[in-house]
Structures are given as C-alpha cells and as structure tokens.
C-alpha atoms as a PDB file:
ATOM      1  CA  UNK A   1     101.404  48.242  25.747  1.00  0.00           C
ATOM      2  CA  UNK A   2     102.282  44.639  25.367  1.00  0.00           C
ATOM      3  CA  UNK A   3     100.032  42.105  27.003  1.00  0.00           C
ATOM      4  CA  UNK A   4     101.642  39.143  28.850  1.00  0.00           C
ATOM      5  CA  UNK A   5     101.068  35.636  28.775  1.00  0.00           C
ATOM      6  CA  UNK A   6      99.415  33.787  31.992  1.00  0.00           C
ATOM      7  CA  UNK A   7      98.879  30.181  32.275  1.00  0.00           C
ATOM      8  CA  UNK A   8      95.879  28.858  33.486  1.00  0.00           C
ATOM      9  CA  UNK A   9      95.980  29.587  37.461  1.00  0.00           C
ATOM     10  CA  UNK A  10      98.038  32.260  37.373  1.00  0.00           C
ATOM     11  CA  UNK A  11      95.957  34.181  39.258  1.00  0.00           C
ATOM     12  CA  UNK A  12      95.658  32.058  42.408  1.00  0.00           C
ATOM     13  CA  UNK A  13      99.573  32.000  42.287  1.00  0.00           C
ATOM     14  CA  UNK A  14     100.314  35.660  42.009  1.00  0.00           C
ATOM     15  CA  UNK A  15      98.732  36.519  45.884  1.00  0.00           C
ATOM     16  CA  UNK A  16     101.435  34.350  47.137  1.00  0.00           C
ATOM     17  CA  UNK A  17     104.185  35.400  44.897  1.00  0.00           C
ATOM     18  CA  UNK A  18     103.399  39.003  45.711  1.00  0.00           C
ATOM     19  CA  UNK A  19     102.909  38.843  49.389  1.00  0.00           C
ATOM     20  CA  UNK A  20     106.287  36.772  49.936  1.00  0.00           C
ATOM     21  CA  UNK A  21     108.066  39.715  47.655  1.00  0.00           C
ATOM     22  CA  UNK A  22     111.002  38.748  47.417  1.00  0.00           C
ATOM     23  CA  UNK A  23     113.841  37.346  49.653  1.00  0.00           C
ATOM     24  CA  UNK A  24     114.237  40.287  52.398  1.00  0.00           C
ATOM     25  CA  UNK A  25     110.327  39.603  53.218  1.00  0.00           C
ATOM     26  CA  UNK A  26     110.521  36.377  53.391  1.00  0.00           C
ATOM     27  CA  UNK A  27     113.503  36.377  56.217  1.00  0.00           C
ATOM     28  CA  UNK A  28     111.227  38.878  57.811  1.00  0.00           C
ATOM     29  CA  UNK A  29     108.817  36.433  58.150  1.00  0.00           C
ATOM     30  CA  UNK A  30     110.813  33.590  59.077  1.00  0.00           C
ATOM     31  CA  UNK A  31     112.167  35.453  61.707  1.00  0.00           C
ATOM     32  CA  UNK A  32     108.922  36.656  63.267  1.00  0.00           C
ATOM     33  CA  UNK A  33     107.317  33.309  63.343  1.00  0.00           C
ATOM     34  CA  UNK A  34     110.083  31.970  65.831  1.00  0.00           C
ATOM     35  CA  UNK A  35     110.407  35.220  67.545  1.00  0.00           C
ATOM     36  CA  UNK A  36     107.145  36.908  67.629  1.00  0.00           C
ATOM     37  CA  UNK A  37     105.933  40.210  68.958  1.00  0.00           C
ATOM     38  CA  UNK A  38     109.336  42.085  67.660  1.00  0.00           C
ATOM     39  CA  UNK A  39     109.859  45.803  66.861  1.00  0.00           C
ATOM     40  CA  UNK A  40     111.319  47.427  63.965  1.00  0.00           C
ATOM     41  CA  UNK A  41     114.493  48.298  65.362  1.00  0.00           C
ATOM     42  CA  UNK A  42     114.771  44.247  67.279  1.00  0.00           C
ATOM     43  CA  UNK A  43     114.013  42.772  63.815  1.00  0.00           C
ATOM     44  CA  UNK A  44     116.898  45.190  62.384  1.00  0.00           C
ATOM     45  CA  UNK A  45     119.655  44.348  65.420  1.00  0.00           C
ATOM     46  CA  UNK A  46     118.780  40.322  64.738  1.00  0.00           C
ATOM     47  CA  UNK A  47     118.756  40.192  60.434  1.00  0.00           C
ATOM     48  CA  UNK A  48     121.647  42.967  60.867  1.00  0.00           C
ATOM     49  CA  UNK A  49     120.088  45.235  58.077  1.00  0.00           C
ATOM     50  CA  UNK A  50     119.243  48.897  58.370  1.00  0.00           C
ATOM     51  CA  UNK A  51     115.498  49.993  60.210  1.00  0.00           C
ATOM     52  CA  UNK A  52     114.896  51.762  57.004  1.00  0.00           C
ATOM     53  CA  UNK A  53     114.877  48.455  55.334  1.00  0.00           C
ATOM     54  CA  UNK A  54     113.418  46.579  57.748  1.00  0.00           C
ATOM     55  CA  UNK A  55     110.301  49.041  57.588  1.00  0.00           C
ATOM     56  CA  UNK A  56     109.998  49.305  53.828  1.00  0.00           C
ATOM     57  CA  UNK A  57     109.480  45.178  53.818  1.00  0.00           C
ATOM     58  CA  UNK A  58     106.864  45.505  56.804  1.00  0.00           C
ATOM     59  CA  UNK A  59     104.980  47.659  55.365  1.00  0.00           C
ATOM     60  CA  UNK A  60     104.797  45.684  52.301  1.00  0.00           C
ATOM     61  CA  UNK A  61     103.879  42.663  54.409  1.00  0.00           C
ATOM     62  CA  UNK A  62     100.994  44.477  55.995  1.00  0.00           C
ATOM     63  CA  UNK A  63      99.737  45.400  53.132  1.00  0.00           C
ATOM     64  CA  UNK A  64      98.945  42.330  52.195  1.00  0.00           C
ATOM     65  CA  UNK A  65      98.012  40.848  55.230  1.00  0.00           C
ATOM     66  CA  UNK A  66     100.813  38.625  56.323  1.00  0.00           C
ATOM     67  CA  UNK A  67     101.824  40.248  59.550  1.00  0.00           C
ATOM     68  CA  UNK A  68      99.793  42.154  62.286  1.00  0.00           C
ATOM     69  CA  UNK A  69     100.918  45.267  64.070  1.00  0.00           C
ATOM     70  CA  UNK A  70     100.370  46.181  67.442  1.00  0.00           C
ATOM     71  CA  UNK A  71      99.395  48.695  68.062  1.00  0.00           C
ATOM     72  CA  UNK A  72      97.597  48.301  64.385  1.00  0.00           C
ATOM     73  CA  UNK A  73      99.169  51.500  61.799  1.00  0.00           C
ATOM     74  CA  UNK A  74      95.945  53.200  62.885  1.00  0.00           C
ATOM     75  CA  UNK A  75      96.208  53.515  65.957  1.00  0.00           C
ATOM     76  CA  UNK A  76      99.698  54.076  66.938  1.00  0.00           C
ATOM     77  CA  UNK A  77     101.120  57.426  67.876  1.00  0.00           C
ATOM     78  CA  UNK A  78     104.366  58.571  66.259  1.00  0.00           C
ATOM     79  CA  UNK A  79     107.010  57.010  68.259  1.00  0.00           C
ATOM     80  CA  UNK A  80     105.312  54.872  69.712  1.00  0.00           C
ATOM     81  CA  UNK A  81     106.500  50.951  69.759  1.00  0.00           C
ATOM     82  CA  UNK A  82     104.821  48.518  67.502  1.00  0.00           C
ATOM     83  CA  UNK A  83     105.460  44.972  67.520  1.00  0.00           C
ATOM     84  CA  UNK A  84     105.055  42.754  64.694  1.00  0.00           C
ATOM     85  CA  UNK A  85     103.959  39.156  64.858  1.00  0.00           C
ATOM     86  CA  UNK A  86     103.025  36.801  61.804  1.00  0.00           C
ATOM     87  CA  UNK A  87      99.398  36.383  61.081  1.00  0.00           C
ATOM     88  CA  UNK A  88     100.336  32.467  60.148  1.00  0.00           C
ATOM     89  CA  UNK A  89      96.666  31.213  58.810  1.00  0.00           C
ATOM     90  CA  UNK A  90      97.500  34.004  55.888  1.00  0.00           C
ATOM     91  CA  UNK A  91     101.128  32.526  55.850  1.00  0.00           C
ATOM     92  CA  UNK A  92      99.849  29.331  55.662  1.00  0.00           C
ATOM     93  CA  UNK A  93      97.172  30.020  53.002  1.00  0.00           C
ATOM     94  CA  UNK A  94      99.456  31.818  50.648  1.00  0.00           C
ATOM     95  CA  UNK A  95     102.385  28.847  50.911  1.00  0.00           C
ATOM     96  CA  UNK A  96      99.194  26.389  50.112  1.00  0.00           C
ATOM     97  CA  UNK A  97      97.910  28.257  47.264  1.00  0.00           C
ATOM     98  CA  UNK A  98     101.482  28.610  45.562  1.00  0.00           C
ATOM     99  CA  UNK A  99     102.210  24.484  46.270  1.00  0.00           C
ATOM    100  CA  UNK A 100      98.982  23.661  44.575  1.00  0.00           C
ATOM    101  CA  UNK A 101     100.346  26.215  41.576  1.00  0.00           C
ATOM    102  CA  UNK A 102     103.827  24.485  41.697  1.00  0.00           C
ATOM    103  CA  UNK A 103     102.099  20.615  41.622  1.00  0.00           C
ATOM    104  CA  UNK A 104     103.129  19.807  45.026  1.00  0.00           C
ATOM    105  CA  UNK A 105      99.449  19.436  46.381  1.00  0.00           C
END
C-alpha cells in the first residue's frame, strides 16, 4: 500500500480537518452555536435537508467531541428527544489548532 506524504505538523492539523468533515458539518455547527439546544428534526426544518442527513453529520460530530447531546447517546431512550448544543471550547480549540497549521497564528 502506498505511503503518503505529511509535512511537518500534519498531525496537529488533521483533528481539526477531521472533526469539521466537510461542509454539511460545518453548517451544523454554525447553526447550533446561534441556536443552541436543537433537535434532529429542528436542525433538519431550519438547514432544509433530510433528518437522515442531519443525523449521519451529528453523529460524526459527537464522535469527535464537537457537540454534546442531551440526553447524552447513553442515556436516551429510543424516541426520546435529544437536543444538540456546540461544545465551543472543542470548537474553538480545533479552529486554533488548524490557524496555527495554516500560518495565521
């Protein structure tokens, strides 16, 4: 299997670049840090894109820490309403850690 090449750094830059995704979790976030404590199907109605969607890039996000449930995934029962909010020290760590990747810092 071919190896790639990574610059100096890369490491401290990939978190960020992961965690963001790409740009459907990144409007999720945006959206949640003006309007916090939103559900699934709220977050759907306002970016008009389908739930499934919507839940596939929150999941993501919680996987890596940039959004809390609550009720957390472990505790909620099936049905139940969770509401999302944006954990923004994580936020703000990863968009630090990619500006001091990208020379801004």
């Amino acid at each position: 299997m071919p190896r790639y090449t990574r610059p100096a750094n890369s490491e401290y830059a990939e978190d960020p670049i992961k965690a963001f995704g790409n740009m459907m979790q990144a409007t999720i976030i945006g959206y949640l840090r003006k309007n916090p404590a939103q559900t699934r199907a709220e977050i759907a109605d306002a970016l008009e894109i389908p739930k499934m969607t919507v839940s596939n890039g929150l999941e993501k996000l919680l996987d890596v820490g940039l959004i809390i449930a609550d009720p957390p995934r472990d505790v909620a029962i099936r049905g139940q309403r969770v509401r999302y909010t944006v954990d923004d020290a994580q936020v703000t760590e990863m968009v630090m850690r990619l500006n001091q990747v990208l020379g801004e810092f």
